[in-house]
Protein backbone atom coordinates (compact mmCIF):
# COMPACT_ATOMS: atom_id res chain seq x y z
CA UNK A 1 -26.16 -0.07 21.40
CA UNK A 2 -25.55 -4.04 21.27
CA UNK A 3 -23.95 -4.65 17.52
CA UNK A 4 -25.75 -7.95 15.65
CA UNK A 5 -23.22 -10.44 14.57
CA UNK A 6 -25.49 -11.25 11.98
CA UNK A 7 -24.91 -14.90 9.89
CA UNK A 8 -25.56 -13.82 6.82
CA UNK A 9 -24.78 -16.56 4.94
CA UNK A 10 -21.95 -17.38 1.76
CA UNK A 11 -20.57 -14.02 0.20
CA UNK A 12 -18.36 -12.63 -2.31
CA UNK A 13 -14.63 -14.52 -1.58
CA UNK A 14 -12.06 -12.88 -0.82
CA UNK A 15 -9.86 -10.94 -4.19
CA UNK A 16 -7.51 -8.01 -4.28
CA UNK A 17 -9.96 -7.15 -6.63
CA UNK A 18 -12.90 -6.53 -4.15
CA UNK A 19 -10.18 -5.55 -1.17
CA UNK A 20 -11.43 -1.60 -0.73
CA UNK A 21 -7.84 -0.62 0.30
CA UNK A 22 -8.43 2.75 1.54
CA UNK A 23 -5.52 3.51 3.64
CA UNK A 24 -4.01 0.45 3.10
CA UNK A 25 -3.35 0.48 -0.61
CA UNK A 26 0.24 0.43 -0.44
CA UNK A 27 -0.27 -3.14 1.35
CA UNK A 28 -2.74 -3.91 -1.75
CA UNK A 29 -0.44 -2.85 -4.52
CA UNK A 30 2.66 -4.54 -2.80
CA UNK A 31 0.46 -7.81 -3.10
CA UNK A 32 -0.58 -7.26 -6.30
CA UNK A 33 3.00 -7.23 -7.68
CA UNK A 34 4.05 -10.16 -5.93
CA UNK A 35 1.39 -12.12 -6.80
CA UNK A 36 1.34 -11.60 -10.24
CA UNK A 37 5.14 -11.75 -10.97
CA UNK A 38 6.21 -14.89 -12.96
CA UNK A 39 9.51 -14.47 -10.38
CA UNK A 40 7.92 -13.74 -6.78
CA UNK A 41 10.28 -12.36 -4.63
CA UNK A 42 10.72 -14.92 -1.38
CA UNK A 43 11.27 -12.33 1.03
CA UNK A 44 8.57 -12.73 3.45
CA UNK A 45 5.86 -9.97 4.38
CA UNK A 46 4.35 -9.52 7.48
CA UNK A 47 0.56 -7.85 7.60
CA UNK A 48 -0.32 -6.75 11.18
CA UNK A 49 -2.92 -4.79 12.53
CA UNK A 50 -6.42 -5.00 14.16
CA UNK A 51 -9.63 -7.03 13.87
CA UNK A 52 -11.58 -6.32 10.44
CA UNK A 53 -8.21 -4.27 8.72
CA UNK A 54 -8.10 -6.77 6.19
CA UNK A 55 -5.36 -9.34 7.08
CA UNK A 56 -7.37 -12.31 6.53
CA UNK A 57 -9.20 -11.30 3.28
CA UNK A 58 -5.76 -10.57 1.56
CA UNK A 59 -4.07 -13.59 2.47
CA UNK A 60 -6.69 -15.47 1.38
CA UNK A 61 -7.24 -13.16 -1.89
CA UNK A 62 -3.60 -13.46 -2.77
CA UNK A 63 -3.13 -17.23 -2.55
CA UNK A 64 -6.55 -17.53 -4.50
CA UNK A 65 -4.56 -15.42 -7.09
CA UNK A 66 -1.74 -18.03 -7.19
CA UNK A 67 -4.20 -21.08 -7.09
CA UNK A 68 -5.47 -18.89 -10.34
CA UNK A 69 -2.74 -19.31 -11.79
CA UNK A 70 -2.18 -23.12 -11.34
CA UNK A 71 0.04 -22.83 -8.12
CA UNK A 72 -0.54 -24.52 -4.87
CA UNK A 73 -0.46 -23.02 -0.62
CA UNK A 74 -0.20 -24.22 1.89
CA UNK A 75 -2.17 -22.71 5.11
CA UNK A 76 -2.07 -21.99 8.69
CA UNK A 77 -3.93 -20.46 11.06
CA UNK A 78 -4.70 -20.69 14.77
CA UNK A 79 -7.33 -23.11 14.31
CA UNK A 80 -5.14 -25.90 12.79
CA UNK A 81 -4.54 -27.56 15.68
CA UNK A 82 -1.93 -30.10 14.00
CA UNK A 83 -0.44 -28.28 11.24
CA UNK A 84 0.60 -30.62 8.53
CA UNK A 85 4.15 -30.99 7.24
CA UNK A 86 5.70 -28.37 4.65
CA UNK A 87 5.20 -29.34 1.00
CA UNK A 88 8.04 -28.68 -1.77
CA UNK A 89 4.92 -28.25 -4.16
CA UNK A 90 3.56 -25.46 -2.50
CA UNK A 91 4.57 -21.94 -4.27
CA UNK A 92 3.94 -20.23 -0.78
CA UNK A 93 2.63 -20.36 2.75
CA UNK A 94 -0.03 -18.58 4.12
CA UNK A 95 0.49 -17.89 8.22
CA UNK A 96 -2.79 -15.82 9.71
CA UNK A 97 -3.32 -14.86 13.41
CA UNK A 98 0.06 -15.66 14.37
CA UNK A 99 -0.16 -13.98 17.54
CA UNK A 100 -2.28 -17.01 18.82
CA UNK A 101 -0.27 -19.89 17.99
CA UNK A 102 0.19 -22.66 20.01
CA UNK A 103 3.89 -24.01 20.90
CA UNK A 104 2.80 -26.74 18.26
CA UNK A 105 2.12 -24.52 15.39
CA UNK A 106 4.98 -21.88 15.98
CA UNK A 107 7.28 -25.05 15.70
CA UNK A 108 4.95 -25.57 12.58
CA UNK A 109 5.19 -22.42 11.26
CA UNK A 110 9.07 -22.20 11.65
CA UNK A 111 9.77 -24.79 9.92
CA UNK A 112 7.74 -23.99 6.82
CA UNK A 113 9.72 -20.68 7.23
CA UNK A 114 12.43 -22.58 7.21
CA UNK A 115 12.06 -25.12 3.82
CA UNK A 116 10.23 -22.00 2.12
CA UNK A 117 13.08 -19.50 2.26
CA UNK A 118 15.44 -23.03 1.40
CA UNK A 119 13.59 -23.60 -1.69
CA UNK A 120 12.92 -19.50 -2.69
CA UNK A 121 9.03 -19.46 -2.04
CA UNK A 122 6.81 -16.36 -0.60
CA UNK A 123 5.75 -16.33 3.12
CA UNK A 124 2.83 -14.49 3.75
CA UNK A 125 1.98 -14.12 7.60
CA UNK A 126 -0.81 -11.84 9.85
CA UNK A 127 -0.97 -10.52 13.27
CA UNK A 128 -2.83 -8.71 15.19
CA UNK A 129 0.85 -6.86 16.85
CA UNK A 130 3.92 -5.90 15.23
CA UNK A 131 6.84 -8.29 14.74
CA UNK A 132 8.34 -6.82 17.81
CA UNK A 133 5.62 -7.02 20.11
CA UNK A 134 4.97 -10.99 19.00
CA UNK A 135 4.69 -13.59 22.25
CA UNK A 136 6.46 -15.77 20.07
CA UNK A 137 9.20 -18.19 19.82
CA UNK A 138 12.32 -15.99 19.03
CA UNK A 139 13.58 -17.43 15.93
CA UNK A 140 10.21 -17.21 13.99
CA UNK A 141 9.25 -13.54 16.03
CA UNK A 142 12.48 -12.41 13.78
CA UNK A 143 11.83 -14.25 10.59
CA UNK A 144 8.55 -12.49 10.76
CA UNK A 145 9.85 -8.82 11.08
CA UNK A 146 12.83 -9.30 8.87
CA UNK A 147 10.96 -9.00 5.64
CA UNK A 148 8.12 -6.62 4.13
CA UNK A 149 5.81 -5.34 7.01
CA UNK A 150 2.91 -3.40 6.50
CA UNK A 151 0.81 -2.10 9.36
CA UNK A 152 -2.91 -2.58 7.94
CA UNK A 153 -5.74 0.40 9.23
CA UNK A 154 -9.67 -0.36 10.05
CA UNK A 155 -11.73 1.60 7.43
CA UNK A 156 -13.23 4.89 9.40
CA UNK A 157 -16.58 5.27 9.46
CA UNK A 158 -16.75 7.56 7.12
CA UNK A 159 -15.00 5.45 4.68
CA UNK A 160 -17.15 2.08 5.49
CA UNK A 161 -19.94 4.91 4.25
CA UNK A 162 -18.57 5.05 0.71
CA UNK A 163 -18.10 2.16 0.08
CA UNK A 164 -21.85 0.83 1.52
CA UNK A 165 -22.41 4.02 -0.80
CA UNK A 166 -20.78 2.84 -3.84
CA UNK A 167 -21.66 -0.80 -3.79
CA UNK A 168 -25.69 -0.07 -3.77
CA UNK A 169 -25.23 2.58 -6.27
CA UNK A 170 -23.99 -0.66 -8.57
CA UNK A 171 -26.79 -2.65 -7.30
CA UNK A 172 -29.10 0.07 -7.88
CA UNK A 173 -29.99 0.61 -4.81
CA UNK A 174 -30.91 3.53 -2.41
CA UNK A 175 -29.78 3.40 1.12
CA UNK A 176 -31.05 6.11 3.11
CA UNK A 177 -28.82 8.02 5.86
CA UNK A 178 -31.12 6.09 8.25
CA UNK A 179 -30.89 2.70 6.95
CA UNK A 180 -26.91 3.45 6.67
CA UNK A 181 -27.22 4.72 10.36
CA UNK A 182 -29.27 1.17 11.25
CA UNK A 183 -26.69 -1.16 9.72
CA UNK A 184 -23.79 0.95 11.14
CA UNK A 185 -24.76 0.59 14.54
CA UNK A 186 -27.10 -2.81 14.90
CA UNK A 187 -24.42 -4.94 13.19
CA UNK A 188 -20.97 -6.08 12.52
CA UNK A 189 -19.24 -3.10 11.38
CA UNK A 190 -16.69 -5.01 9.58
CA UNK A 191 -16.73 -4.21 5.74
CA UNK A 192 -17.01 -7.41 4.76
CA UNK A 193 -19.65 -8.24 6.91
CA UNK A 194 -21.30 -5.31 6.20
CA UNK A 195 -21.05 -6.07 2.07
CA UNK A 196 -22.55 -9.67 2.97
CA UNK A 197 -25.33 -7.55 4.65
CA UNK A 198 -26.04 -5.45 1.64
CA UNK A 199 -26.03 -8.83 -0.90
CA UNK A 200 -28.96 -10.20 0.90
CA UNK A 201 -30.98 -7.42 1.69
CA UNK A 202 -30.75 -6.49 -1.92
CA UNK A 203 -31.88 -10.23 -2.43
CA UNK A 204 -34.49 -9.76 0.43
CA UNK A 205 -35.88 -6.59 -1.37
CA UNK A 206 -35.82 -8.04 -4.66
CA UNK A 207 -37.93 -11.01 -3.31
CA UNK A 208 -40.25 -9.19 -1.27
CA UNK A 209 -40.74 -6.10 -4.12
CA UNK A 210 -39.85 -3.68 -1.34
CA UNK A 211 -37.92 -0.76 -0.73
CA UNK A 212 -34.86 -1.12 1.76
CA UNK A 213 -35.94 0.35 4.60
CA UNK A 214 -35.53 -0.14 8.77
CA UNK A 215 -38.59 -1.95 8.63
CA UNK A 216 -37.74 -4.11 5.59
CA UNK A 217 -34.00 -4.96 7.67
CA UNK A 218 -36.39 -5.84 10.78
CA UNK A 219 -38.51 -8.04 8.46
CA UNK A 220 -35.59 -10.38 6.88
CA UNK A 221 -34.44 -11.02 10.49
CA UNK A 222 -38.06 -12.18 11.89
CA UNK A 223 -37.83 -14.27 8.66
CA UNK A 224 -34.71 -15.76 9.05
């Protein structure tokens, strides 16, 4: 059955604190530390794994933590087409998806590798492939693999469940094992996505003074 990639609008952000680690909470607590150590550690860490495992949500969540706390990041990801130059103010870069950079931004990205290690500041990076396995220039490839690296797991169905489970329980609402079933199978299945999903139907229901139902989910998307 055809999945929805449903735009459902402005979210939650990203925070460690709404990151439902699952198998990954060794990756979670490692984060955690770091970011909330007066003395961060500069060796780098490395996040790799497939599409919706959470690489993206806790790089952003972790330099959110550091903005938080008065610090500054800088960013780069593969749609940055001209990366800017490193900044000695930043506290740490943020690398995601670098298994699709560009010649430009892998000589970007090495040398903010480069002046962050100089000046003792974190490197957080994200792939989609191991350090080994990266199509990338060989000097960053190695910088990438050389510190922390954490291989990040997709949430299995079962566990998407619980936590679609536990987050209309707080809402107060009831999903039944069919509506579960419906958003499971007609849309993203991507937890995030799927959490987005839940915010507005609640919203929808709310509005509407309606049950959430199949025909209720079929409703907000005529109405969109």
């Amino acid at each position: 059955m055809k999945q929805i990639a449903l735009d459902i609008g402005l979210g939650a952000p990203p925070s460690l604190a709404n990151f439902f680690a699952g198998p990954n909470e060794p990756a979670l607590r490692h984060l955690l530390l770091w970011a909330g150590s007066p003395t961060r550690s500069p060796v780098p860490t490395y996040l790799w794994g497939a599409t919706a495992s959470g690489k993206t949500h806790l790089l952003r969540a972790t330099g959110q933590v550091l903005r938080d706390q008065g610090a500054s990041c800088g960013w780069l990801d593969a749609g940055i087409a001209e990366p800017p130059a490193f900044d000695e103010r930043w506290a740490a870069v943020m690398m995601d998806d670098v298994h699709l950079y560009t010649a430009v931004q892998q000589h970007a990205a090495f040398n903010w590798f480069v002046n962050a290690q100089a000046l003792q500041r974190g490197v957080l990076a994200a792939g989609a492939l191991p350090p080994a396995d990266l199509k990338l220039r060989e000097d960053l490839r190695t910088r990438l693999g050389w510190g922390h690296v954490f291989q990040l797991q997709v949430l299995s169905e079962p566990e998407r469940r619980a936590v679609l489970r536990q987050a209309a329980d707080e809402r107060g609402v009831f999903l039944s094992d069919e509506v579960m079933d419906f958003m499971l199978t007609r849309f993203s299945r991507d937890l995030a996505s799927l959490m987005q999903l839940l915010q507005q139907l609640d919203g929808y229901a709310l509005q509407t003074q309606r049950a959430i139902t199949i025909p209720l989910i079929k409703s907000m998307l005529e109405n969109e």
